[in-house]
PDB file of N, CA and C in Angstrom:
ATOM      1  N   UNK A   1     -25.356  -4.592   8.356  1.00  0.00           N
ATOM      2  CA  UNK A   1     -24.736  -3.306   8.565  1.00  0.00           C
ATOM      3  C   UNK A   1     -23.246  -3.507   8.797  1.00  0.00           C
ATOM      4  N   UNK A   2     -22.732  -2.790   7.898  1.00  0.00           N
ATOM      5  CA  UNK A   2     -20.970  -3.044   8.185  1.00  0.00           C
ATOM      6  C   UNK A   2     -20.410  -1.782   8.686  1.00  0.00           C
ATOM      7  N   UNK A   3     -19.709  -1.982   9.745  1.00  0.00           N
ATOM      8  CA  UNK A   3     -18.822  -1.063  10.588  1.00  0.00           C
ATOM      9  C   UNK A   3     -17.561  -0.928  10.159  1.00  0.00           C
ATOM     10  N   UNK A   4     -17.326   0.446   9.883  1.00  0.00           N
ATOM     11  CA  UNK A   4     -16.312   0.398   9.390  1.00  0.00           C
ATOM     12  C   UNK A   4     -15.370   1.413  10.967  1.00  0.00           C
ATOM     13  N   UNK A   5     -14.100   0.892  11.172  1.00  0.00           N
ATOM     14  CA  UNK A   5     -12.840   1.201  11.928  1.00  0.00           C
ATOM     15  C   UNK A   5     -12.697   2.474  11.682  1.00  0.00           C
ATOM     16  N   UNK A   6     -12.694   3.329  12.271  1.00  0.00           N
ATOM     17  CA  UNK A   6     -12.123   4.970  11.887  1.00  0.00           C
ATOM     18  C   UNK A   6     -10.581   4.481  12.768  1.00  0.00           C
ATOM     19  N   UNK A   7      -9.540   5.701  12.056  1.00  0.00           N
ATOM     20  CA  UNK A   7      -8.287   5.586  12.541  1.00  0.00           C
ATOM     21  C   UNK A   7      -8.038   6.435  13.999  1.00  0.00           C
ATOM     22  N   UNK A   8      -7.770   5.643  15.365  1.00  0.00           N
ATOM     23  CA  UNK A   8      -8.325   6.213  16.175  1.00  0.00           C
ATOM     24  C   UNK A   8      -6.962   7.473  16.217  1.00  0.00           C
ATOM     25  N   UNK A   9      -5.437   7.751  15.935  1.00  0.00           N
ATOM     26  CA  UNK A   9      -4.972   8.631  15.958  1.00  0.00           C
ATOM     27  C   UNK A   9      -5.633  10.149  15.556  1.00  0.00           C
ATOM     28  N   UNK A  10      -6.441  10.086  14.215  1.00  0.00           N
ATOM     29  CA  UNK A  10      -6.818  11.013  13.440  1.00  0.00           C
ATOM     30  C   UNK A  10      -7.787  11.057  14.042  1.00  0.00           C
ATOM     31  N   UNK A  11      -9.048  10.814  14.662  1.00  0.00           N
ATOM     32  CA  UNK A  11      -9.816  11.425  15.624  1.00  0.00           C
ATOM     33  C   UNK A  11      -9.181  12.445  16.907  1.00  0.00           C
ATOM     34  N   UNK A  12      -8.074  11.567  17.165  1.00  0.00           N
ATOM     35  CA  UNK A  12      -7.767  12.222  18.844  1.00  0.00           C
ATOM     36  C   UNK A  12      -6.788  13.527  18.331  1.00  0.00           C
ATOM     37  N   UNK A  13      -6.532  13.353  17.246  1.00  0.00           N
ATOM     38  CA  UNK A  13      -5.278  14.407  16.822  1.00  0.00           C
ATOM     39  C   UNK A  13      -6.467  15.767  16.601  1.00  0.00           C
ATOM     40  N   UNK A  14      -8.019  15.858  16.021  1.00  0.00           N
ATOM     41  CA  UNK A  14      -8.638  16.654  15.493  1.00  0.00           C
ATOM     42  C   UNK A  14      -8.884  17.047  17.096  1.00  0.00           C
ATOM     43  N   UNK A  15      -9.330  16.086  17.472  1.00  0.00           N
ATOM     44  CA  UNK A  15     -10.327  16.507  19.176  1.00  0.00           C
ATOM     45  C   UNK A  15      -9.022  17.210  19.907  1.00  0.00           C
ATOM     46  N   UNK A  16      -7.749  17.031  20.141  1.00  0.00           N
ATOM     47  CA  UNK A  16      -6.284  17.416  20.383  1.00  0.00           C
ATOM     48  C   UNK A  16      -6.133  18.781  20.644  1.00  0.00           C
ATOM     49  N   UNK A  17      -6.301  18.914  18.695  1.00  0.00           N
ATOM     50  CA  UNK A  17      -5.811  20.540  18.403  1.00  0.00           C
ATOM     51  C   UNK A  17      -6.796  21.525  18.848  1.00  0.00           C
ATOM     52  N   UNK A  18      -7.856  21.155  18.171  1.00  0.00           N
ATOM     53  CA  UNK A  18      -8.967  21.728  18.861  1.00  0.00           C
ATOM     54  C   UNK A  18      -9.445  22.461  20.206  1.00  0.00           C
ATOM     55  N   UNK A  19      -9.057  21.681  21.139  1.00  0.00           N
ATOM     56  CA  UNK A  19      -8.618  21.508  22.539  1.00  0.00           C
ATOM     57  C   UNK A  19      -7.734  22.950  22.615  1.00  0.00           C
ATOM     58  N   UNK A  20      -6.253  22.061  22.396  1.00  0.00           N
ATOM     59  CA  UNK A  20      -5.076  23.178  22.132  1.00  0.00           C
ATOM     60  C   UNK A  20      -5.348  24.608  21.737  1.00  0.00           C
ATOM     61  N   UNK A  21      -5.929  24.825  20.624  1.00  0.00           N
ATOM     62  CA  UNK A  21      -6.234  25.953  19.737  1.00  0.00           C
ATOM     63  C   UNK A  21      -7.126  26.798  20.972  1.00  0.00           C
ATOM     64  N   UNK A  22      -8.453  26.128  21.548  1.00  0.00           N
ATOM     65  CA  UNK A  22      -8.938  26.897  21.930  1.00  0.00           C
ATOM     66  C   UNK A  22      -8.388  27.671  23.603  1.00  0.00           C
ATOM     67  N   UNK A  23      -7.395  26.437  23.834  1.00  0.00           N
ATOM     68  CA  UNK A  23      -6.960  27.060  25.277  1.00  0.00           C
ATOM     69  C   UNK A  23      -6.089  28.469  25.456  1.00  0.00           C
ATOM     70  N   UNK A  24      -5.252  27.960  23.998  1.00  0.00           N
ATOM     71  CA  UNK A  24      -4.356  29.178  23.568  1.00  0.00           C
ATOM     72  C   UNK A  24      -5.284  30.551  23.313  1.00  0.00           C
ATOM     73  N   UNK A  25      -6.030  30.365  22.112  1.00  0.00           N
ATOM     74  CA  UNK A  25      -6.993  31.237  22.332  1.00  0.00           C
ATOM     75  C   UNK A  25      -7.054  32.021  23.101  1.00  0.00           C
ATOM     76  N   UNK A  26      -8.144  31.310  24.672  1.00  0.00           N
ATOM     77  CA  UNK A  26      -8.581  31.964  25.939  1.00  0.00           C
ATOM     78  C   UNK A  26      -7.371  32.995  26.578  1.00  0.00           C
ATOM     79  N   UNK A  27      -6.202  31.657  26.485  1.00  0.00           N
ATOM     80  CA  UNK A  27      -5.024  32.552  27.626  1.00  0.00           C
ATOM     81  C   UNK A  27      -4.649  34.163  26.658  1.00  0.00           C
ATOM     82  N   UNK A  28      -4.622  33.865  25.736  1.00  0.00           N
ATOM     83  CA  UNK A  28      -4.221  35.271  24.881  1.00  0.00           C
ATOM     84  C   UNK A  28      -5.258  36.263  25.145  1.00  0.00           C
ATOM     85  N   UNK A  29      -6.626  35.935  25.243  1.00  0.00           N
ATOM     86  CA  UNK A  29      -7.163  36.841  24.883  1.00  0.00           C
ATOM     87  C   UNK A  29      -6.978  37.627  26.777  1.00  0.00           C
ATOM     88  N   UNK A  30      -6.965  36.630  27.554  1.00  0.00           N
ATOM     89  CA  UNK A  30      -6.872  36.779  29.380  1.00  0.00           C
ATOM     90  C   UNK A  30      -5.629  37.989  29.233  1.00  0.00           C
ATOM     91  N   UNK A  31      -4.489  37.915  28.435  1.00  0.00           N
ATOM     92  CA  UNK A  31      -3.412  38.541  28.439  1.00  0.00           C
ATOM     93  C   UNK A  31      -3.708  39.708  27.564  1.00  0.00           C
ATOM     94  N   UNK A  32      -4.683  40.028  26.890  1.00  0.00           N
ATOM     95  CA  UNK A  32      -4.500  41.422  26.086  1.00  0.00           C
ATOM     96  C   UNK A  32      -5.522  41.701  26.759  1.00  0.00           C
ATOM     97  N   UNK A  33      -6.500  41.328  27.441  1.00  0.00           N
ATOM     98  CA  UNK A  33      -7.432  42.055  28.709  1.00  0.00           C
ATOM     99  C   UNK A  33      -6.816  43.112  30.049  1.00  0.00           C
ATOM    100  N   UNK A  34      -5.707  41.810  30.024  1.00  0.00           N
ATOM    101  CA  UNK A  34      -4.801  42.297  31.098  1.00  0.00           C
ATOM    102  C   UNK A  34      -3.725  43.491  30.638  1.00  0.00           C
ATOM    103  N   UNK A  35      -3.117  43.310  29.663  1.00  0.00           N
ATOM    104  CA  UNK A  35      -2.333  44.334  28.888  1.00  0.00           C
ATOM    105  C   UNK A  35      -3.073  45.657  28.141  1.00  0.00           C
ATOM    106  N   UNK A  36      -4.392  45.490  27.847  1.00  0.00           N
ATOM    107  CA  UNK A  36      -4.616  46.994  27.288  1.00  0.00           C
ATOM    108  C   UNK A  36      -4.620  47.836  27.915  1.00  0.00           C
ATOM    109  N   UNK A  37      -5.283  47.799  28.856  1.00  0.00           N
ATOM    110  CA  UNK A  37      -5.281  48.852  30.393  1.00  0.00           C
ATOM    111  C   UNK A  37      -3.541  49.493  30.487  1.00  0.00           C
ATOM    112  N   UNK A  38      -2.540  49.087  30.155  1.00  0.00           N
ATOM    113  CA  UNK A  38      -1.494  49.108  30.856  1.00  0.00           C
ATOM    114  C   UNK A  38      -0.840  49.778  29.175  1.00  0.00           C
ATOM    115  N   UNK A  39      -1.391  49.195  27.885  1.00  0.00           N
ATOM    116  CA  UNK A  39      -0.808  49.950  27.096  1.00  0.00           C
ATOM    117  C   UNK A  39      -0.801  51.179  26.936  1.00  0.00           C
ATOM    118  N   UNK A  40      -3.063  51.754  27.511  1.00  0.00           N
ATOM    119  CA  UNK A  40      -3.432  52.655  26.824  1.00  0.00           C
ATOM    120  C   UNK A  40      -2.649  54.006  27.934  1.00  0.00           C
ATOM    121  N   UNK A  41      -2.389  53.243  29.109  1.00  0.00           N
ATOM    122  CA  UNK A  41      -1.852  54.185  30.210  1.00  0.00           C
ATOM    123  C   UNK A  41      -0.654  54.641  29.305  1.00  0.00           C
ATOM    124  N   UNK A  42       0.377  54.025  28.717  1.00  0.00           N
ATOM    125  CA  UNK A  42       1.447  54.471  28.327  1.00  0.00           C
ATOM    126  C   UNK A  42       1.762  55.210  27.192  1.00  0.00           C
ATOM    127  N   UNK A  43       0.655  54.714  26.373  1.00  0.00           N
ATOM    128  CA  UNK A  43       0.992  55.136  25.178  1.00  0.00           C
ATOM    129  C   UNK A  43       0.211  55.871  24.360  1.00  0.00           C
ATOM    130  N   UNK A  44      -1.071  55.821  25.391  1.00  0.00           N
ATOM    131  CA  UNK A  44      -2.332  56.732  25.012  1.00  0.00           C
ATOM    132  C   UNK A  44      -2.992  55.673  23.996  1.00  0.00           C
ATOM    133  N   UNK A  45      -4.511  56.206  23.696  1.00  0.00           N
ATOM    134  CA  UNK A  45      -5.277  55.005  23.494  1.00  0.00           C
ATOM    135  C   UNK A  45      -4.929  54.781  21.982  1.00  0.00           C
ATOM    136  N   UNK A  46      -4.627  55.883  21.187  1.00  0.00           N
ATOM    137  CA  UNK A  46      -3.498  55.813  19.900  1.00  0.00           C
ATOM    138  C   UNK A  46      -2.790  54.661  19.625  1.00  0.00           C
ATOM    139  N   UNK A  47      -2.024  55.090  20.840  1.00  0.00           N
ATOM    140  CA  UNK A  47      -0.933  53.845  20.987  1.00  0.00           C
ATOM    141  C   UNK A  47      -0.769  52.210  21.256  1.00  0.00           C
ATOM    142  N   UNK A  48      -2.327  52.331  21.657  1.00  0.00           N
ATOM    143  CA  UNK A  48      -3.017  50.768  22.333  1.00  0.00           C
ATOM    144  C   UNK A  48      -3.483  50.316  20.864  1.00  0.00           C
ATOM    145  N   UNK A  49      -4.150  51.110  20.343  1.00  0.00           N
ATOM    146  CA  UNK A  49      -4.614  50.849  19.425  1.00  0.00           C
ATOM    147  C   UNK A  49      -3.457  50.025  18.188  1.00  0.00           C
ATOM    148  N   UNK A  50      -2.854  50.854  18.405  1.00  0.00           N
ATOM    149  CA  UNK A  50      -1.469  50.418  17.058  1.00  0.00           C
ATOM    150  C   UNK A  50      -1.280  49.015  17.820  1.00  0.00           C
ATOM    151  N   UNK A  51      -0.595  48.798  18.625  1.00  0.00           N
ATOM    152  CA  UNK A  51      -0.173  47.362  19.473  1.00  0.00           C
ATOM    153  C   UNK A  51      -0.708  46.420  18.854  1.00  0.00           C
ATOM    154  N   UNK A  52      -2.473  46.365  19.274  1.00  0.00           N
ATOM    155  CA  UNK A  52      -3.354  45.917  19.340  1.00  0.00           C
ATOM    156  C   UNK A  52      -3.507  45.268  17.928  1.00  0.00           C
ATOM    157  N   UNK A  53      -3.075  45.986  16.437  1.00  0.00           N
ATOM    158  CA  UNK A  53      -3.529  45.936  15.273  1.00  0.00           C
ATOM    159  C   UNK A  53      -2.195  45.125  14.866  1.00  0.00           C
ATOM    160  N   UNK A  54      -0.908  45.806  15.446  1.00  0.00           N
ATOM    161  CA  UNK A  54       0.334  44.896  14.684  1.00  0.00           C
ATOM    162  C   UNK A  54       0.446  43.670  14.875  1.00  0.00           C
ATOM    163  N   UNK A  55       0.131  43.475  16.394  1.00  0.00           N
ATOM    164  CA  UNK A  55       0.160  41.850  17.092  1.00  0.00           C
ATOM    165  C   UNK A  55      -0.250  40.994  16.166  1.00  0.00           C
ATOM    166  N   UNK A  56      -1.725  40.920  15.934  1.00  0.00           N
ATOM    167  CA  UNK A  56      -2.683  40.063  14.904  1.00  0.00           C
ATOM    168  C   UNK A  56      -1.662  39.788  13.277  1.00  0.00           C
ATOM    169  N   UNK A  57      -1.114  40.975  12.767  1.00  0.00           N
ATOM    170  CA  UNK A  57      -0.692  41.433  11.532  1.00  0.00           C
ATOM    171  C   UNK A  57       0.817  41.137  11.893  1.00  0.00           C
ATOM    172  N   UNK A  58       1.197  40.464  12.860  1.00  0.00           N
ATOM    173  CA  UNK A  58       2.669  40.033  12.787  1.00  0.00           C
ATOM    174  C   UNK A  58       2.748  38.185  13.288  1.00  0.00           C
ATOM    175  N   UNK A  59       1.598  37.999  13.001  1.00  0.00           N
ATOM    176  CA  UNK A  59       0.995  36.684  13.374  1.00  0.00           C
ATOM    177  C   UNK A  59       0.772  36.448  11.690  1.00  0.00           C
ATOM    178  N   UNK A  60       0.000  37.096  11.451  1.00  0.00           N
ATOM    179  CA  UNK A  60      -0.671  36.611  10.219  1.00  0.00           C
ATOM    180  C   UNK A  60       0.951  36.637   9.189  1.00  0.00           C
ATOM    181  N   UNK A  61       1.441  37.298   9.315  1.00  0.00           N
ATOM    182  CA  UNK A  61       3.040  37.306   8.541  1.00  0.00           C
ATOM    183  C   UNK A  61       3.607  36.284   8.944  1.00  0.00           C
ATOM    184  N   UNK A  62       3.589  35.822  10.212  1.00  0.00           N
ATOM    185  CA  UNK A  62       4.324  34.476  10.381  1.00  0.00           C
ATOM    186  C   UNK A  62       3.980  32.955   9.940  1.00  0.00           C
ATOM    187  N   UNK A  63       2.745  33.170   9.988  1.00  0.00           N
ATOM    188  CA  UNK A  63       1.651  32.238   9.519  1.00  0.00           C
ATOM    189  C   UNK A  63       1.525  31.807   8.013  1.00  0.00           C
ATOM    190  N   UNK A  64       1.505  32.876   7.275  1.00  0.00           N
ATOM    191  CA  UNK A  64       1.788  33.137   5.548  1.00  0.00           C
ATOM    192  C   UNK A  64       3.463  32.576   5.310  1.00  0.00           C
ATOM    193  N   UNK A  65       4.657  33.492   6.135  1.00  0.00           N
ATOM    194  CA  UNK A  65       5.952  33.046   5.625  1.00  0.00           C
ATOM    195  C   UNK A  65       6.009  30.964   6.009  1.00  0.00           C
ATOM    196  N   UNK A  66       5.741  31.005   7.140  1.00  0.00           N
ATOM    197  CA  UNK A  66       6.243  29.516   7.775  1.00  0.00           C
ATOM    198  C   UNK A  66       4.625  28.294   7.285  1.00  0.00           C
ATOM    199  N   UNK A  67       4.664  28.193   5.729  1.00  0.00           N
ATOM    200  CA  UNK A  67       3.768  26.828   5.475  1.00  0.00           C
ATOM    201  C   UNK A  67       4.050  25.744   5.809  1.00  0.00           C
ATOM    202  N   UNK A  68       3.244  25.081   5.860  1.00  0.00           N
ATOM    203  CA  UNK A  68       3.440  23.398   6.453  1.00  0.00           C
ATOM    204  C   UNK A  68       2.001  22.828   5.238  1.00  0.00           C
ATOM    205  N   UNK A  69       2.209  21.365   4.442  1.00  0.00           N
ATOM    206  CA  UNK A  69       1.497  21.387   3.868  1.00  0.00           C
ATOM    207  C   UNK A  69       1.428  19.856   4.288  1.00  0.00           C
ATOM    208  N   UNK A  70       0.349  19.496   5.049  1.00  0.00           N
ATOM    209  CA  UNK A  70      -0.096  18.167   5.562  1.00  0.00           C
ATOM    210  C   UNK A  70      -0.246  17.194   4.445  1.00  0.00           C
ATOM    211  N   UNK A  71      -0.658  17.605   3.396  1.00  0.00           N
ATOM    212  CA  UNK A  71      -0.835  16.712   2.259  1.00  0.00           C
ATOM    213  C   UNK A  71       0.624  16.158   1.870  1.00  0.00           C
ATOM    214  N   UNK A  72       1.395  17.226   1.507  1.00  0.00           N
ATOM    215  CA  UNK A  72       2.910  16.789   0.974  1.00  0.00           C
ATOM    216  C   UNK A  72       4.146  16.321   1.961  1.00  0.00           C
ATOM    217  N   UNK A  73       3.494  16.917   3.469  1.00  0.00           N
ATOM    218  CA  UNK A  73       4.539  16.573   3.994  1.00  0.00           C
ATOM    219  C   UNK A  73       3.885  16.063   5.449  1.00  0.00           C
ATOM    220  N   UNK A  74       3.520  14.774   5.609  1.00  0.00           N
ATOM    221  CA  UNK A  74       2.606  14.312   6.540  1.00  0.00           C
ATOM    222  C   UNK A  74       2.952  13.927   7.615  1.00  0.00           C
ATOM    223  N   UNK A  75       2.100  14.143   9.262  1.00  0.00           N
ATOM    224  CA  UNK A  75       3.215  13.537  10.080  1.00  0.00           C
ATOM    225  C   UNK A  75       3.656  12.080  10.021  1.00  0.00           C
ATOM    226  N   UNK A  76       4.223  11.623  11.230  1.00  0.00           N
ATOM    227  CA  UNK A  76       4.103  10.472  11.167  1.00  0.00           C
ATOM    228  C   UNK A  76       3.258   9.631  11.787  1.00  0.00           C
ATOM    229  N   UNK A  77       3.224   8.261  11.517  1.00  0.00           N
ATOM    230  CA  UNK A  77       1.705   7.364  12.201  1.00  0.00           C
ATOM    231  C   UNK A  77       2.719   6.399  12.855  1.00  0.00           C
ATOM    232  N   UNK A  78       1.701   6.132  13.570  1.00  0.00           N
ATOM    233  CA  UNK A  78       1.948   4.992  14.500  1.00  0.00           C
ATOM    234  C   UNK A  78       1.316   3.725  13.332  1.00  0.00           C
ATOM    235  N   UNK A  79       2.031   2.142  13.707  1.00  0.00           N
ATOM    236  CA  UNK A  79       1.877   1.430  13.552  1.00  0.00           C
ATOM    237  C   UNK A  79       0.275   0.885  13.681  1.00  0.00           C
ATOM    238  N   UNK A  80      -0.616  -0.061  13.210  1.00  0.00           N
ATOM    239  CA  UNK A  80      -1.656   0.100  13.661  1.00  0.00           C
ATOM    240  C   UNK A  80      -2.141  -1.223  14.999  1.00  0.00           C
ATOM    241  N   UNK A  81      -2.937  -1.753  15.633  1.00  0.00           N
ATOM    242  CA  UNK A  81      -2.503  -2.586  16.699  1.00  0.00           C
ATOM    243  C   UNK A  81      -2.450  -4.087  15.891  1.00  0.00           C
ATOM    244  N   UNK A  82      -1.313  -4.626  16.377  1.00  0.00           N
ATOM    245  CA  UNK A  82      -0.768  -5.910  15.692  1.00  0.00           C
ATOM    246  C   UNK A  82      -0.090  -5.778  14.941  1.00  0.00           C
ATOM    247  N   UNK A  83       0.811  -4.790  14.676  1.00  0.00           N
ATOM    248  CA  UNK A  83       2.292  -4.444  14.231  1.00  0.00           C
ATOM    249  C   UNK A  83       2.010  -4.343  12.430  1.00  0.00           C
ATOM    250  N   UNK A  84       0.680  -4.414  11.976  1.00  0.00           N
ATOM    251  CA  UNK A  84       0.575  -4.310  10.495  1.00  0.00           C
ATOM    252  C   UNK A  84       0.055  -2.627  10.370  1.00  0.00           C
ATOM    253  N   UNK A  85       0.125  -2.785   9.100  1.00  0.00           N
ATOM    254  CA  UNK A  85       0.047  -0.946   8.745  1.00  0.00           C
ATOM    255  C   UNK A  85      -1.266  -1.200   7.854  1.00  0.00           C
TER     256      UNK A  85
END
């Protein structure tokens, strides 16, 4: 049976974001829990509603304009241990 080495950066970078992604997640969603109450007071539930719909839809515009393409433009690596690549 041959063992093969996985690259341990590219594991910890997946387990990382993952991590990341979902904390961000939580806190956002903690903050529009906390903020609808306070929109619908102001702006009527109309108005919560609109907020509510642009936020997502001014994300997704930022997301579409600003690509990053991992294939063409990759980060960088660390050396691997014993100074060979």
């Amino acid at each position: 049976m041959r063992v093969v080495r996985q690259n341990s950066c590219w594991s910890a970078r997946g387990t990382l974001g993952t991590g990341v992604t979902t904390a961000l997640a939580s806190g956002a969603a903690a903050v529009g829990l906390f903020c609808y109450p306070l929109l619908q007071e102001t702006g009527g539930a109309g108005g919560a509603i609109l907020v509510t719909a642009l936020v997502p839809a001014a994300g997704a515009l930022v997301a579409t304009v600003i690509r990053w393409d991992p294939e063409r433009d990759p980060a960088p690596t660390a050396p691997a241990a014993g100074g060979r690549r």
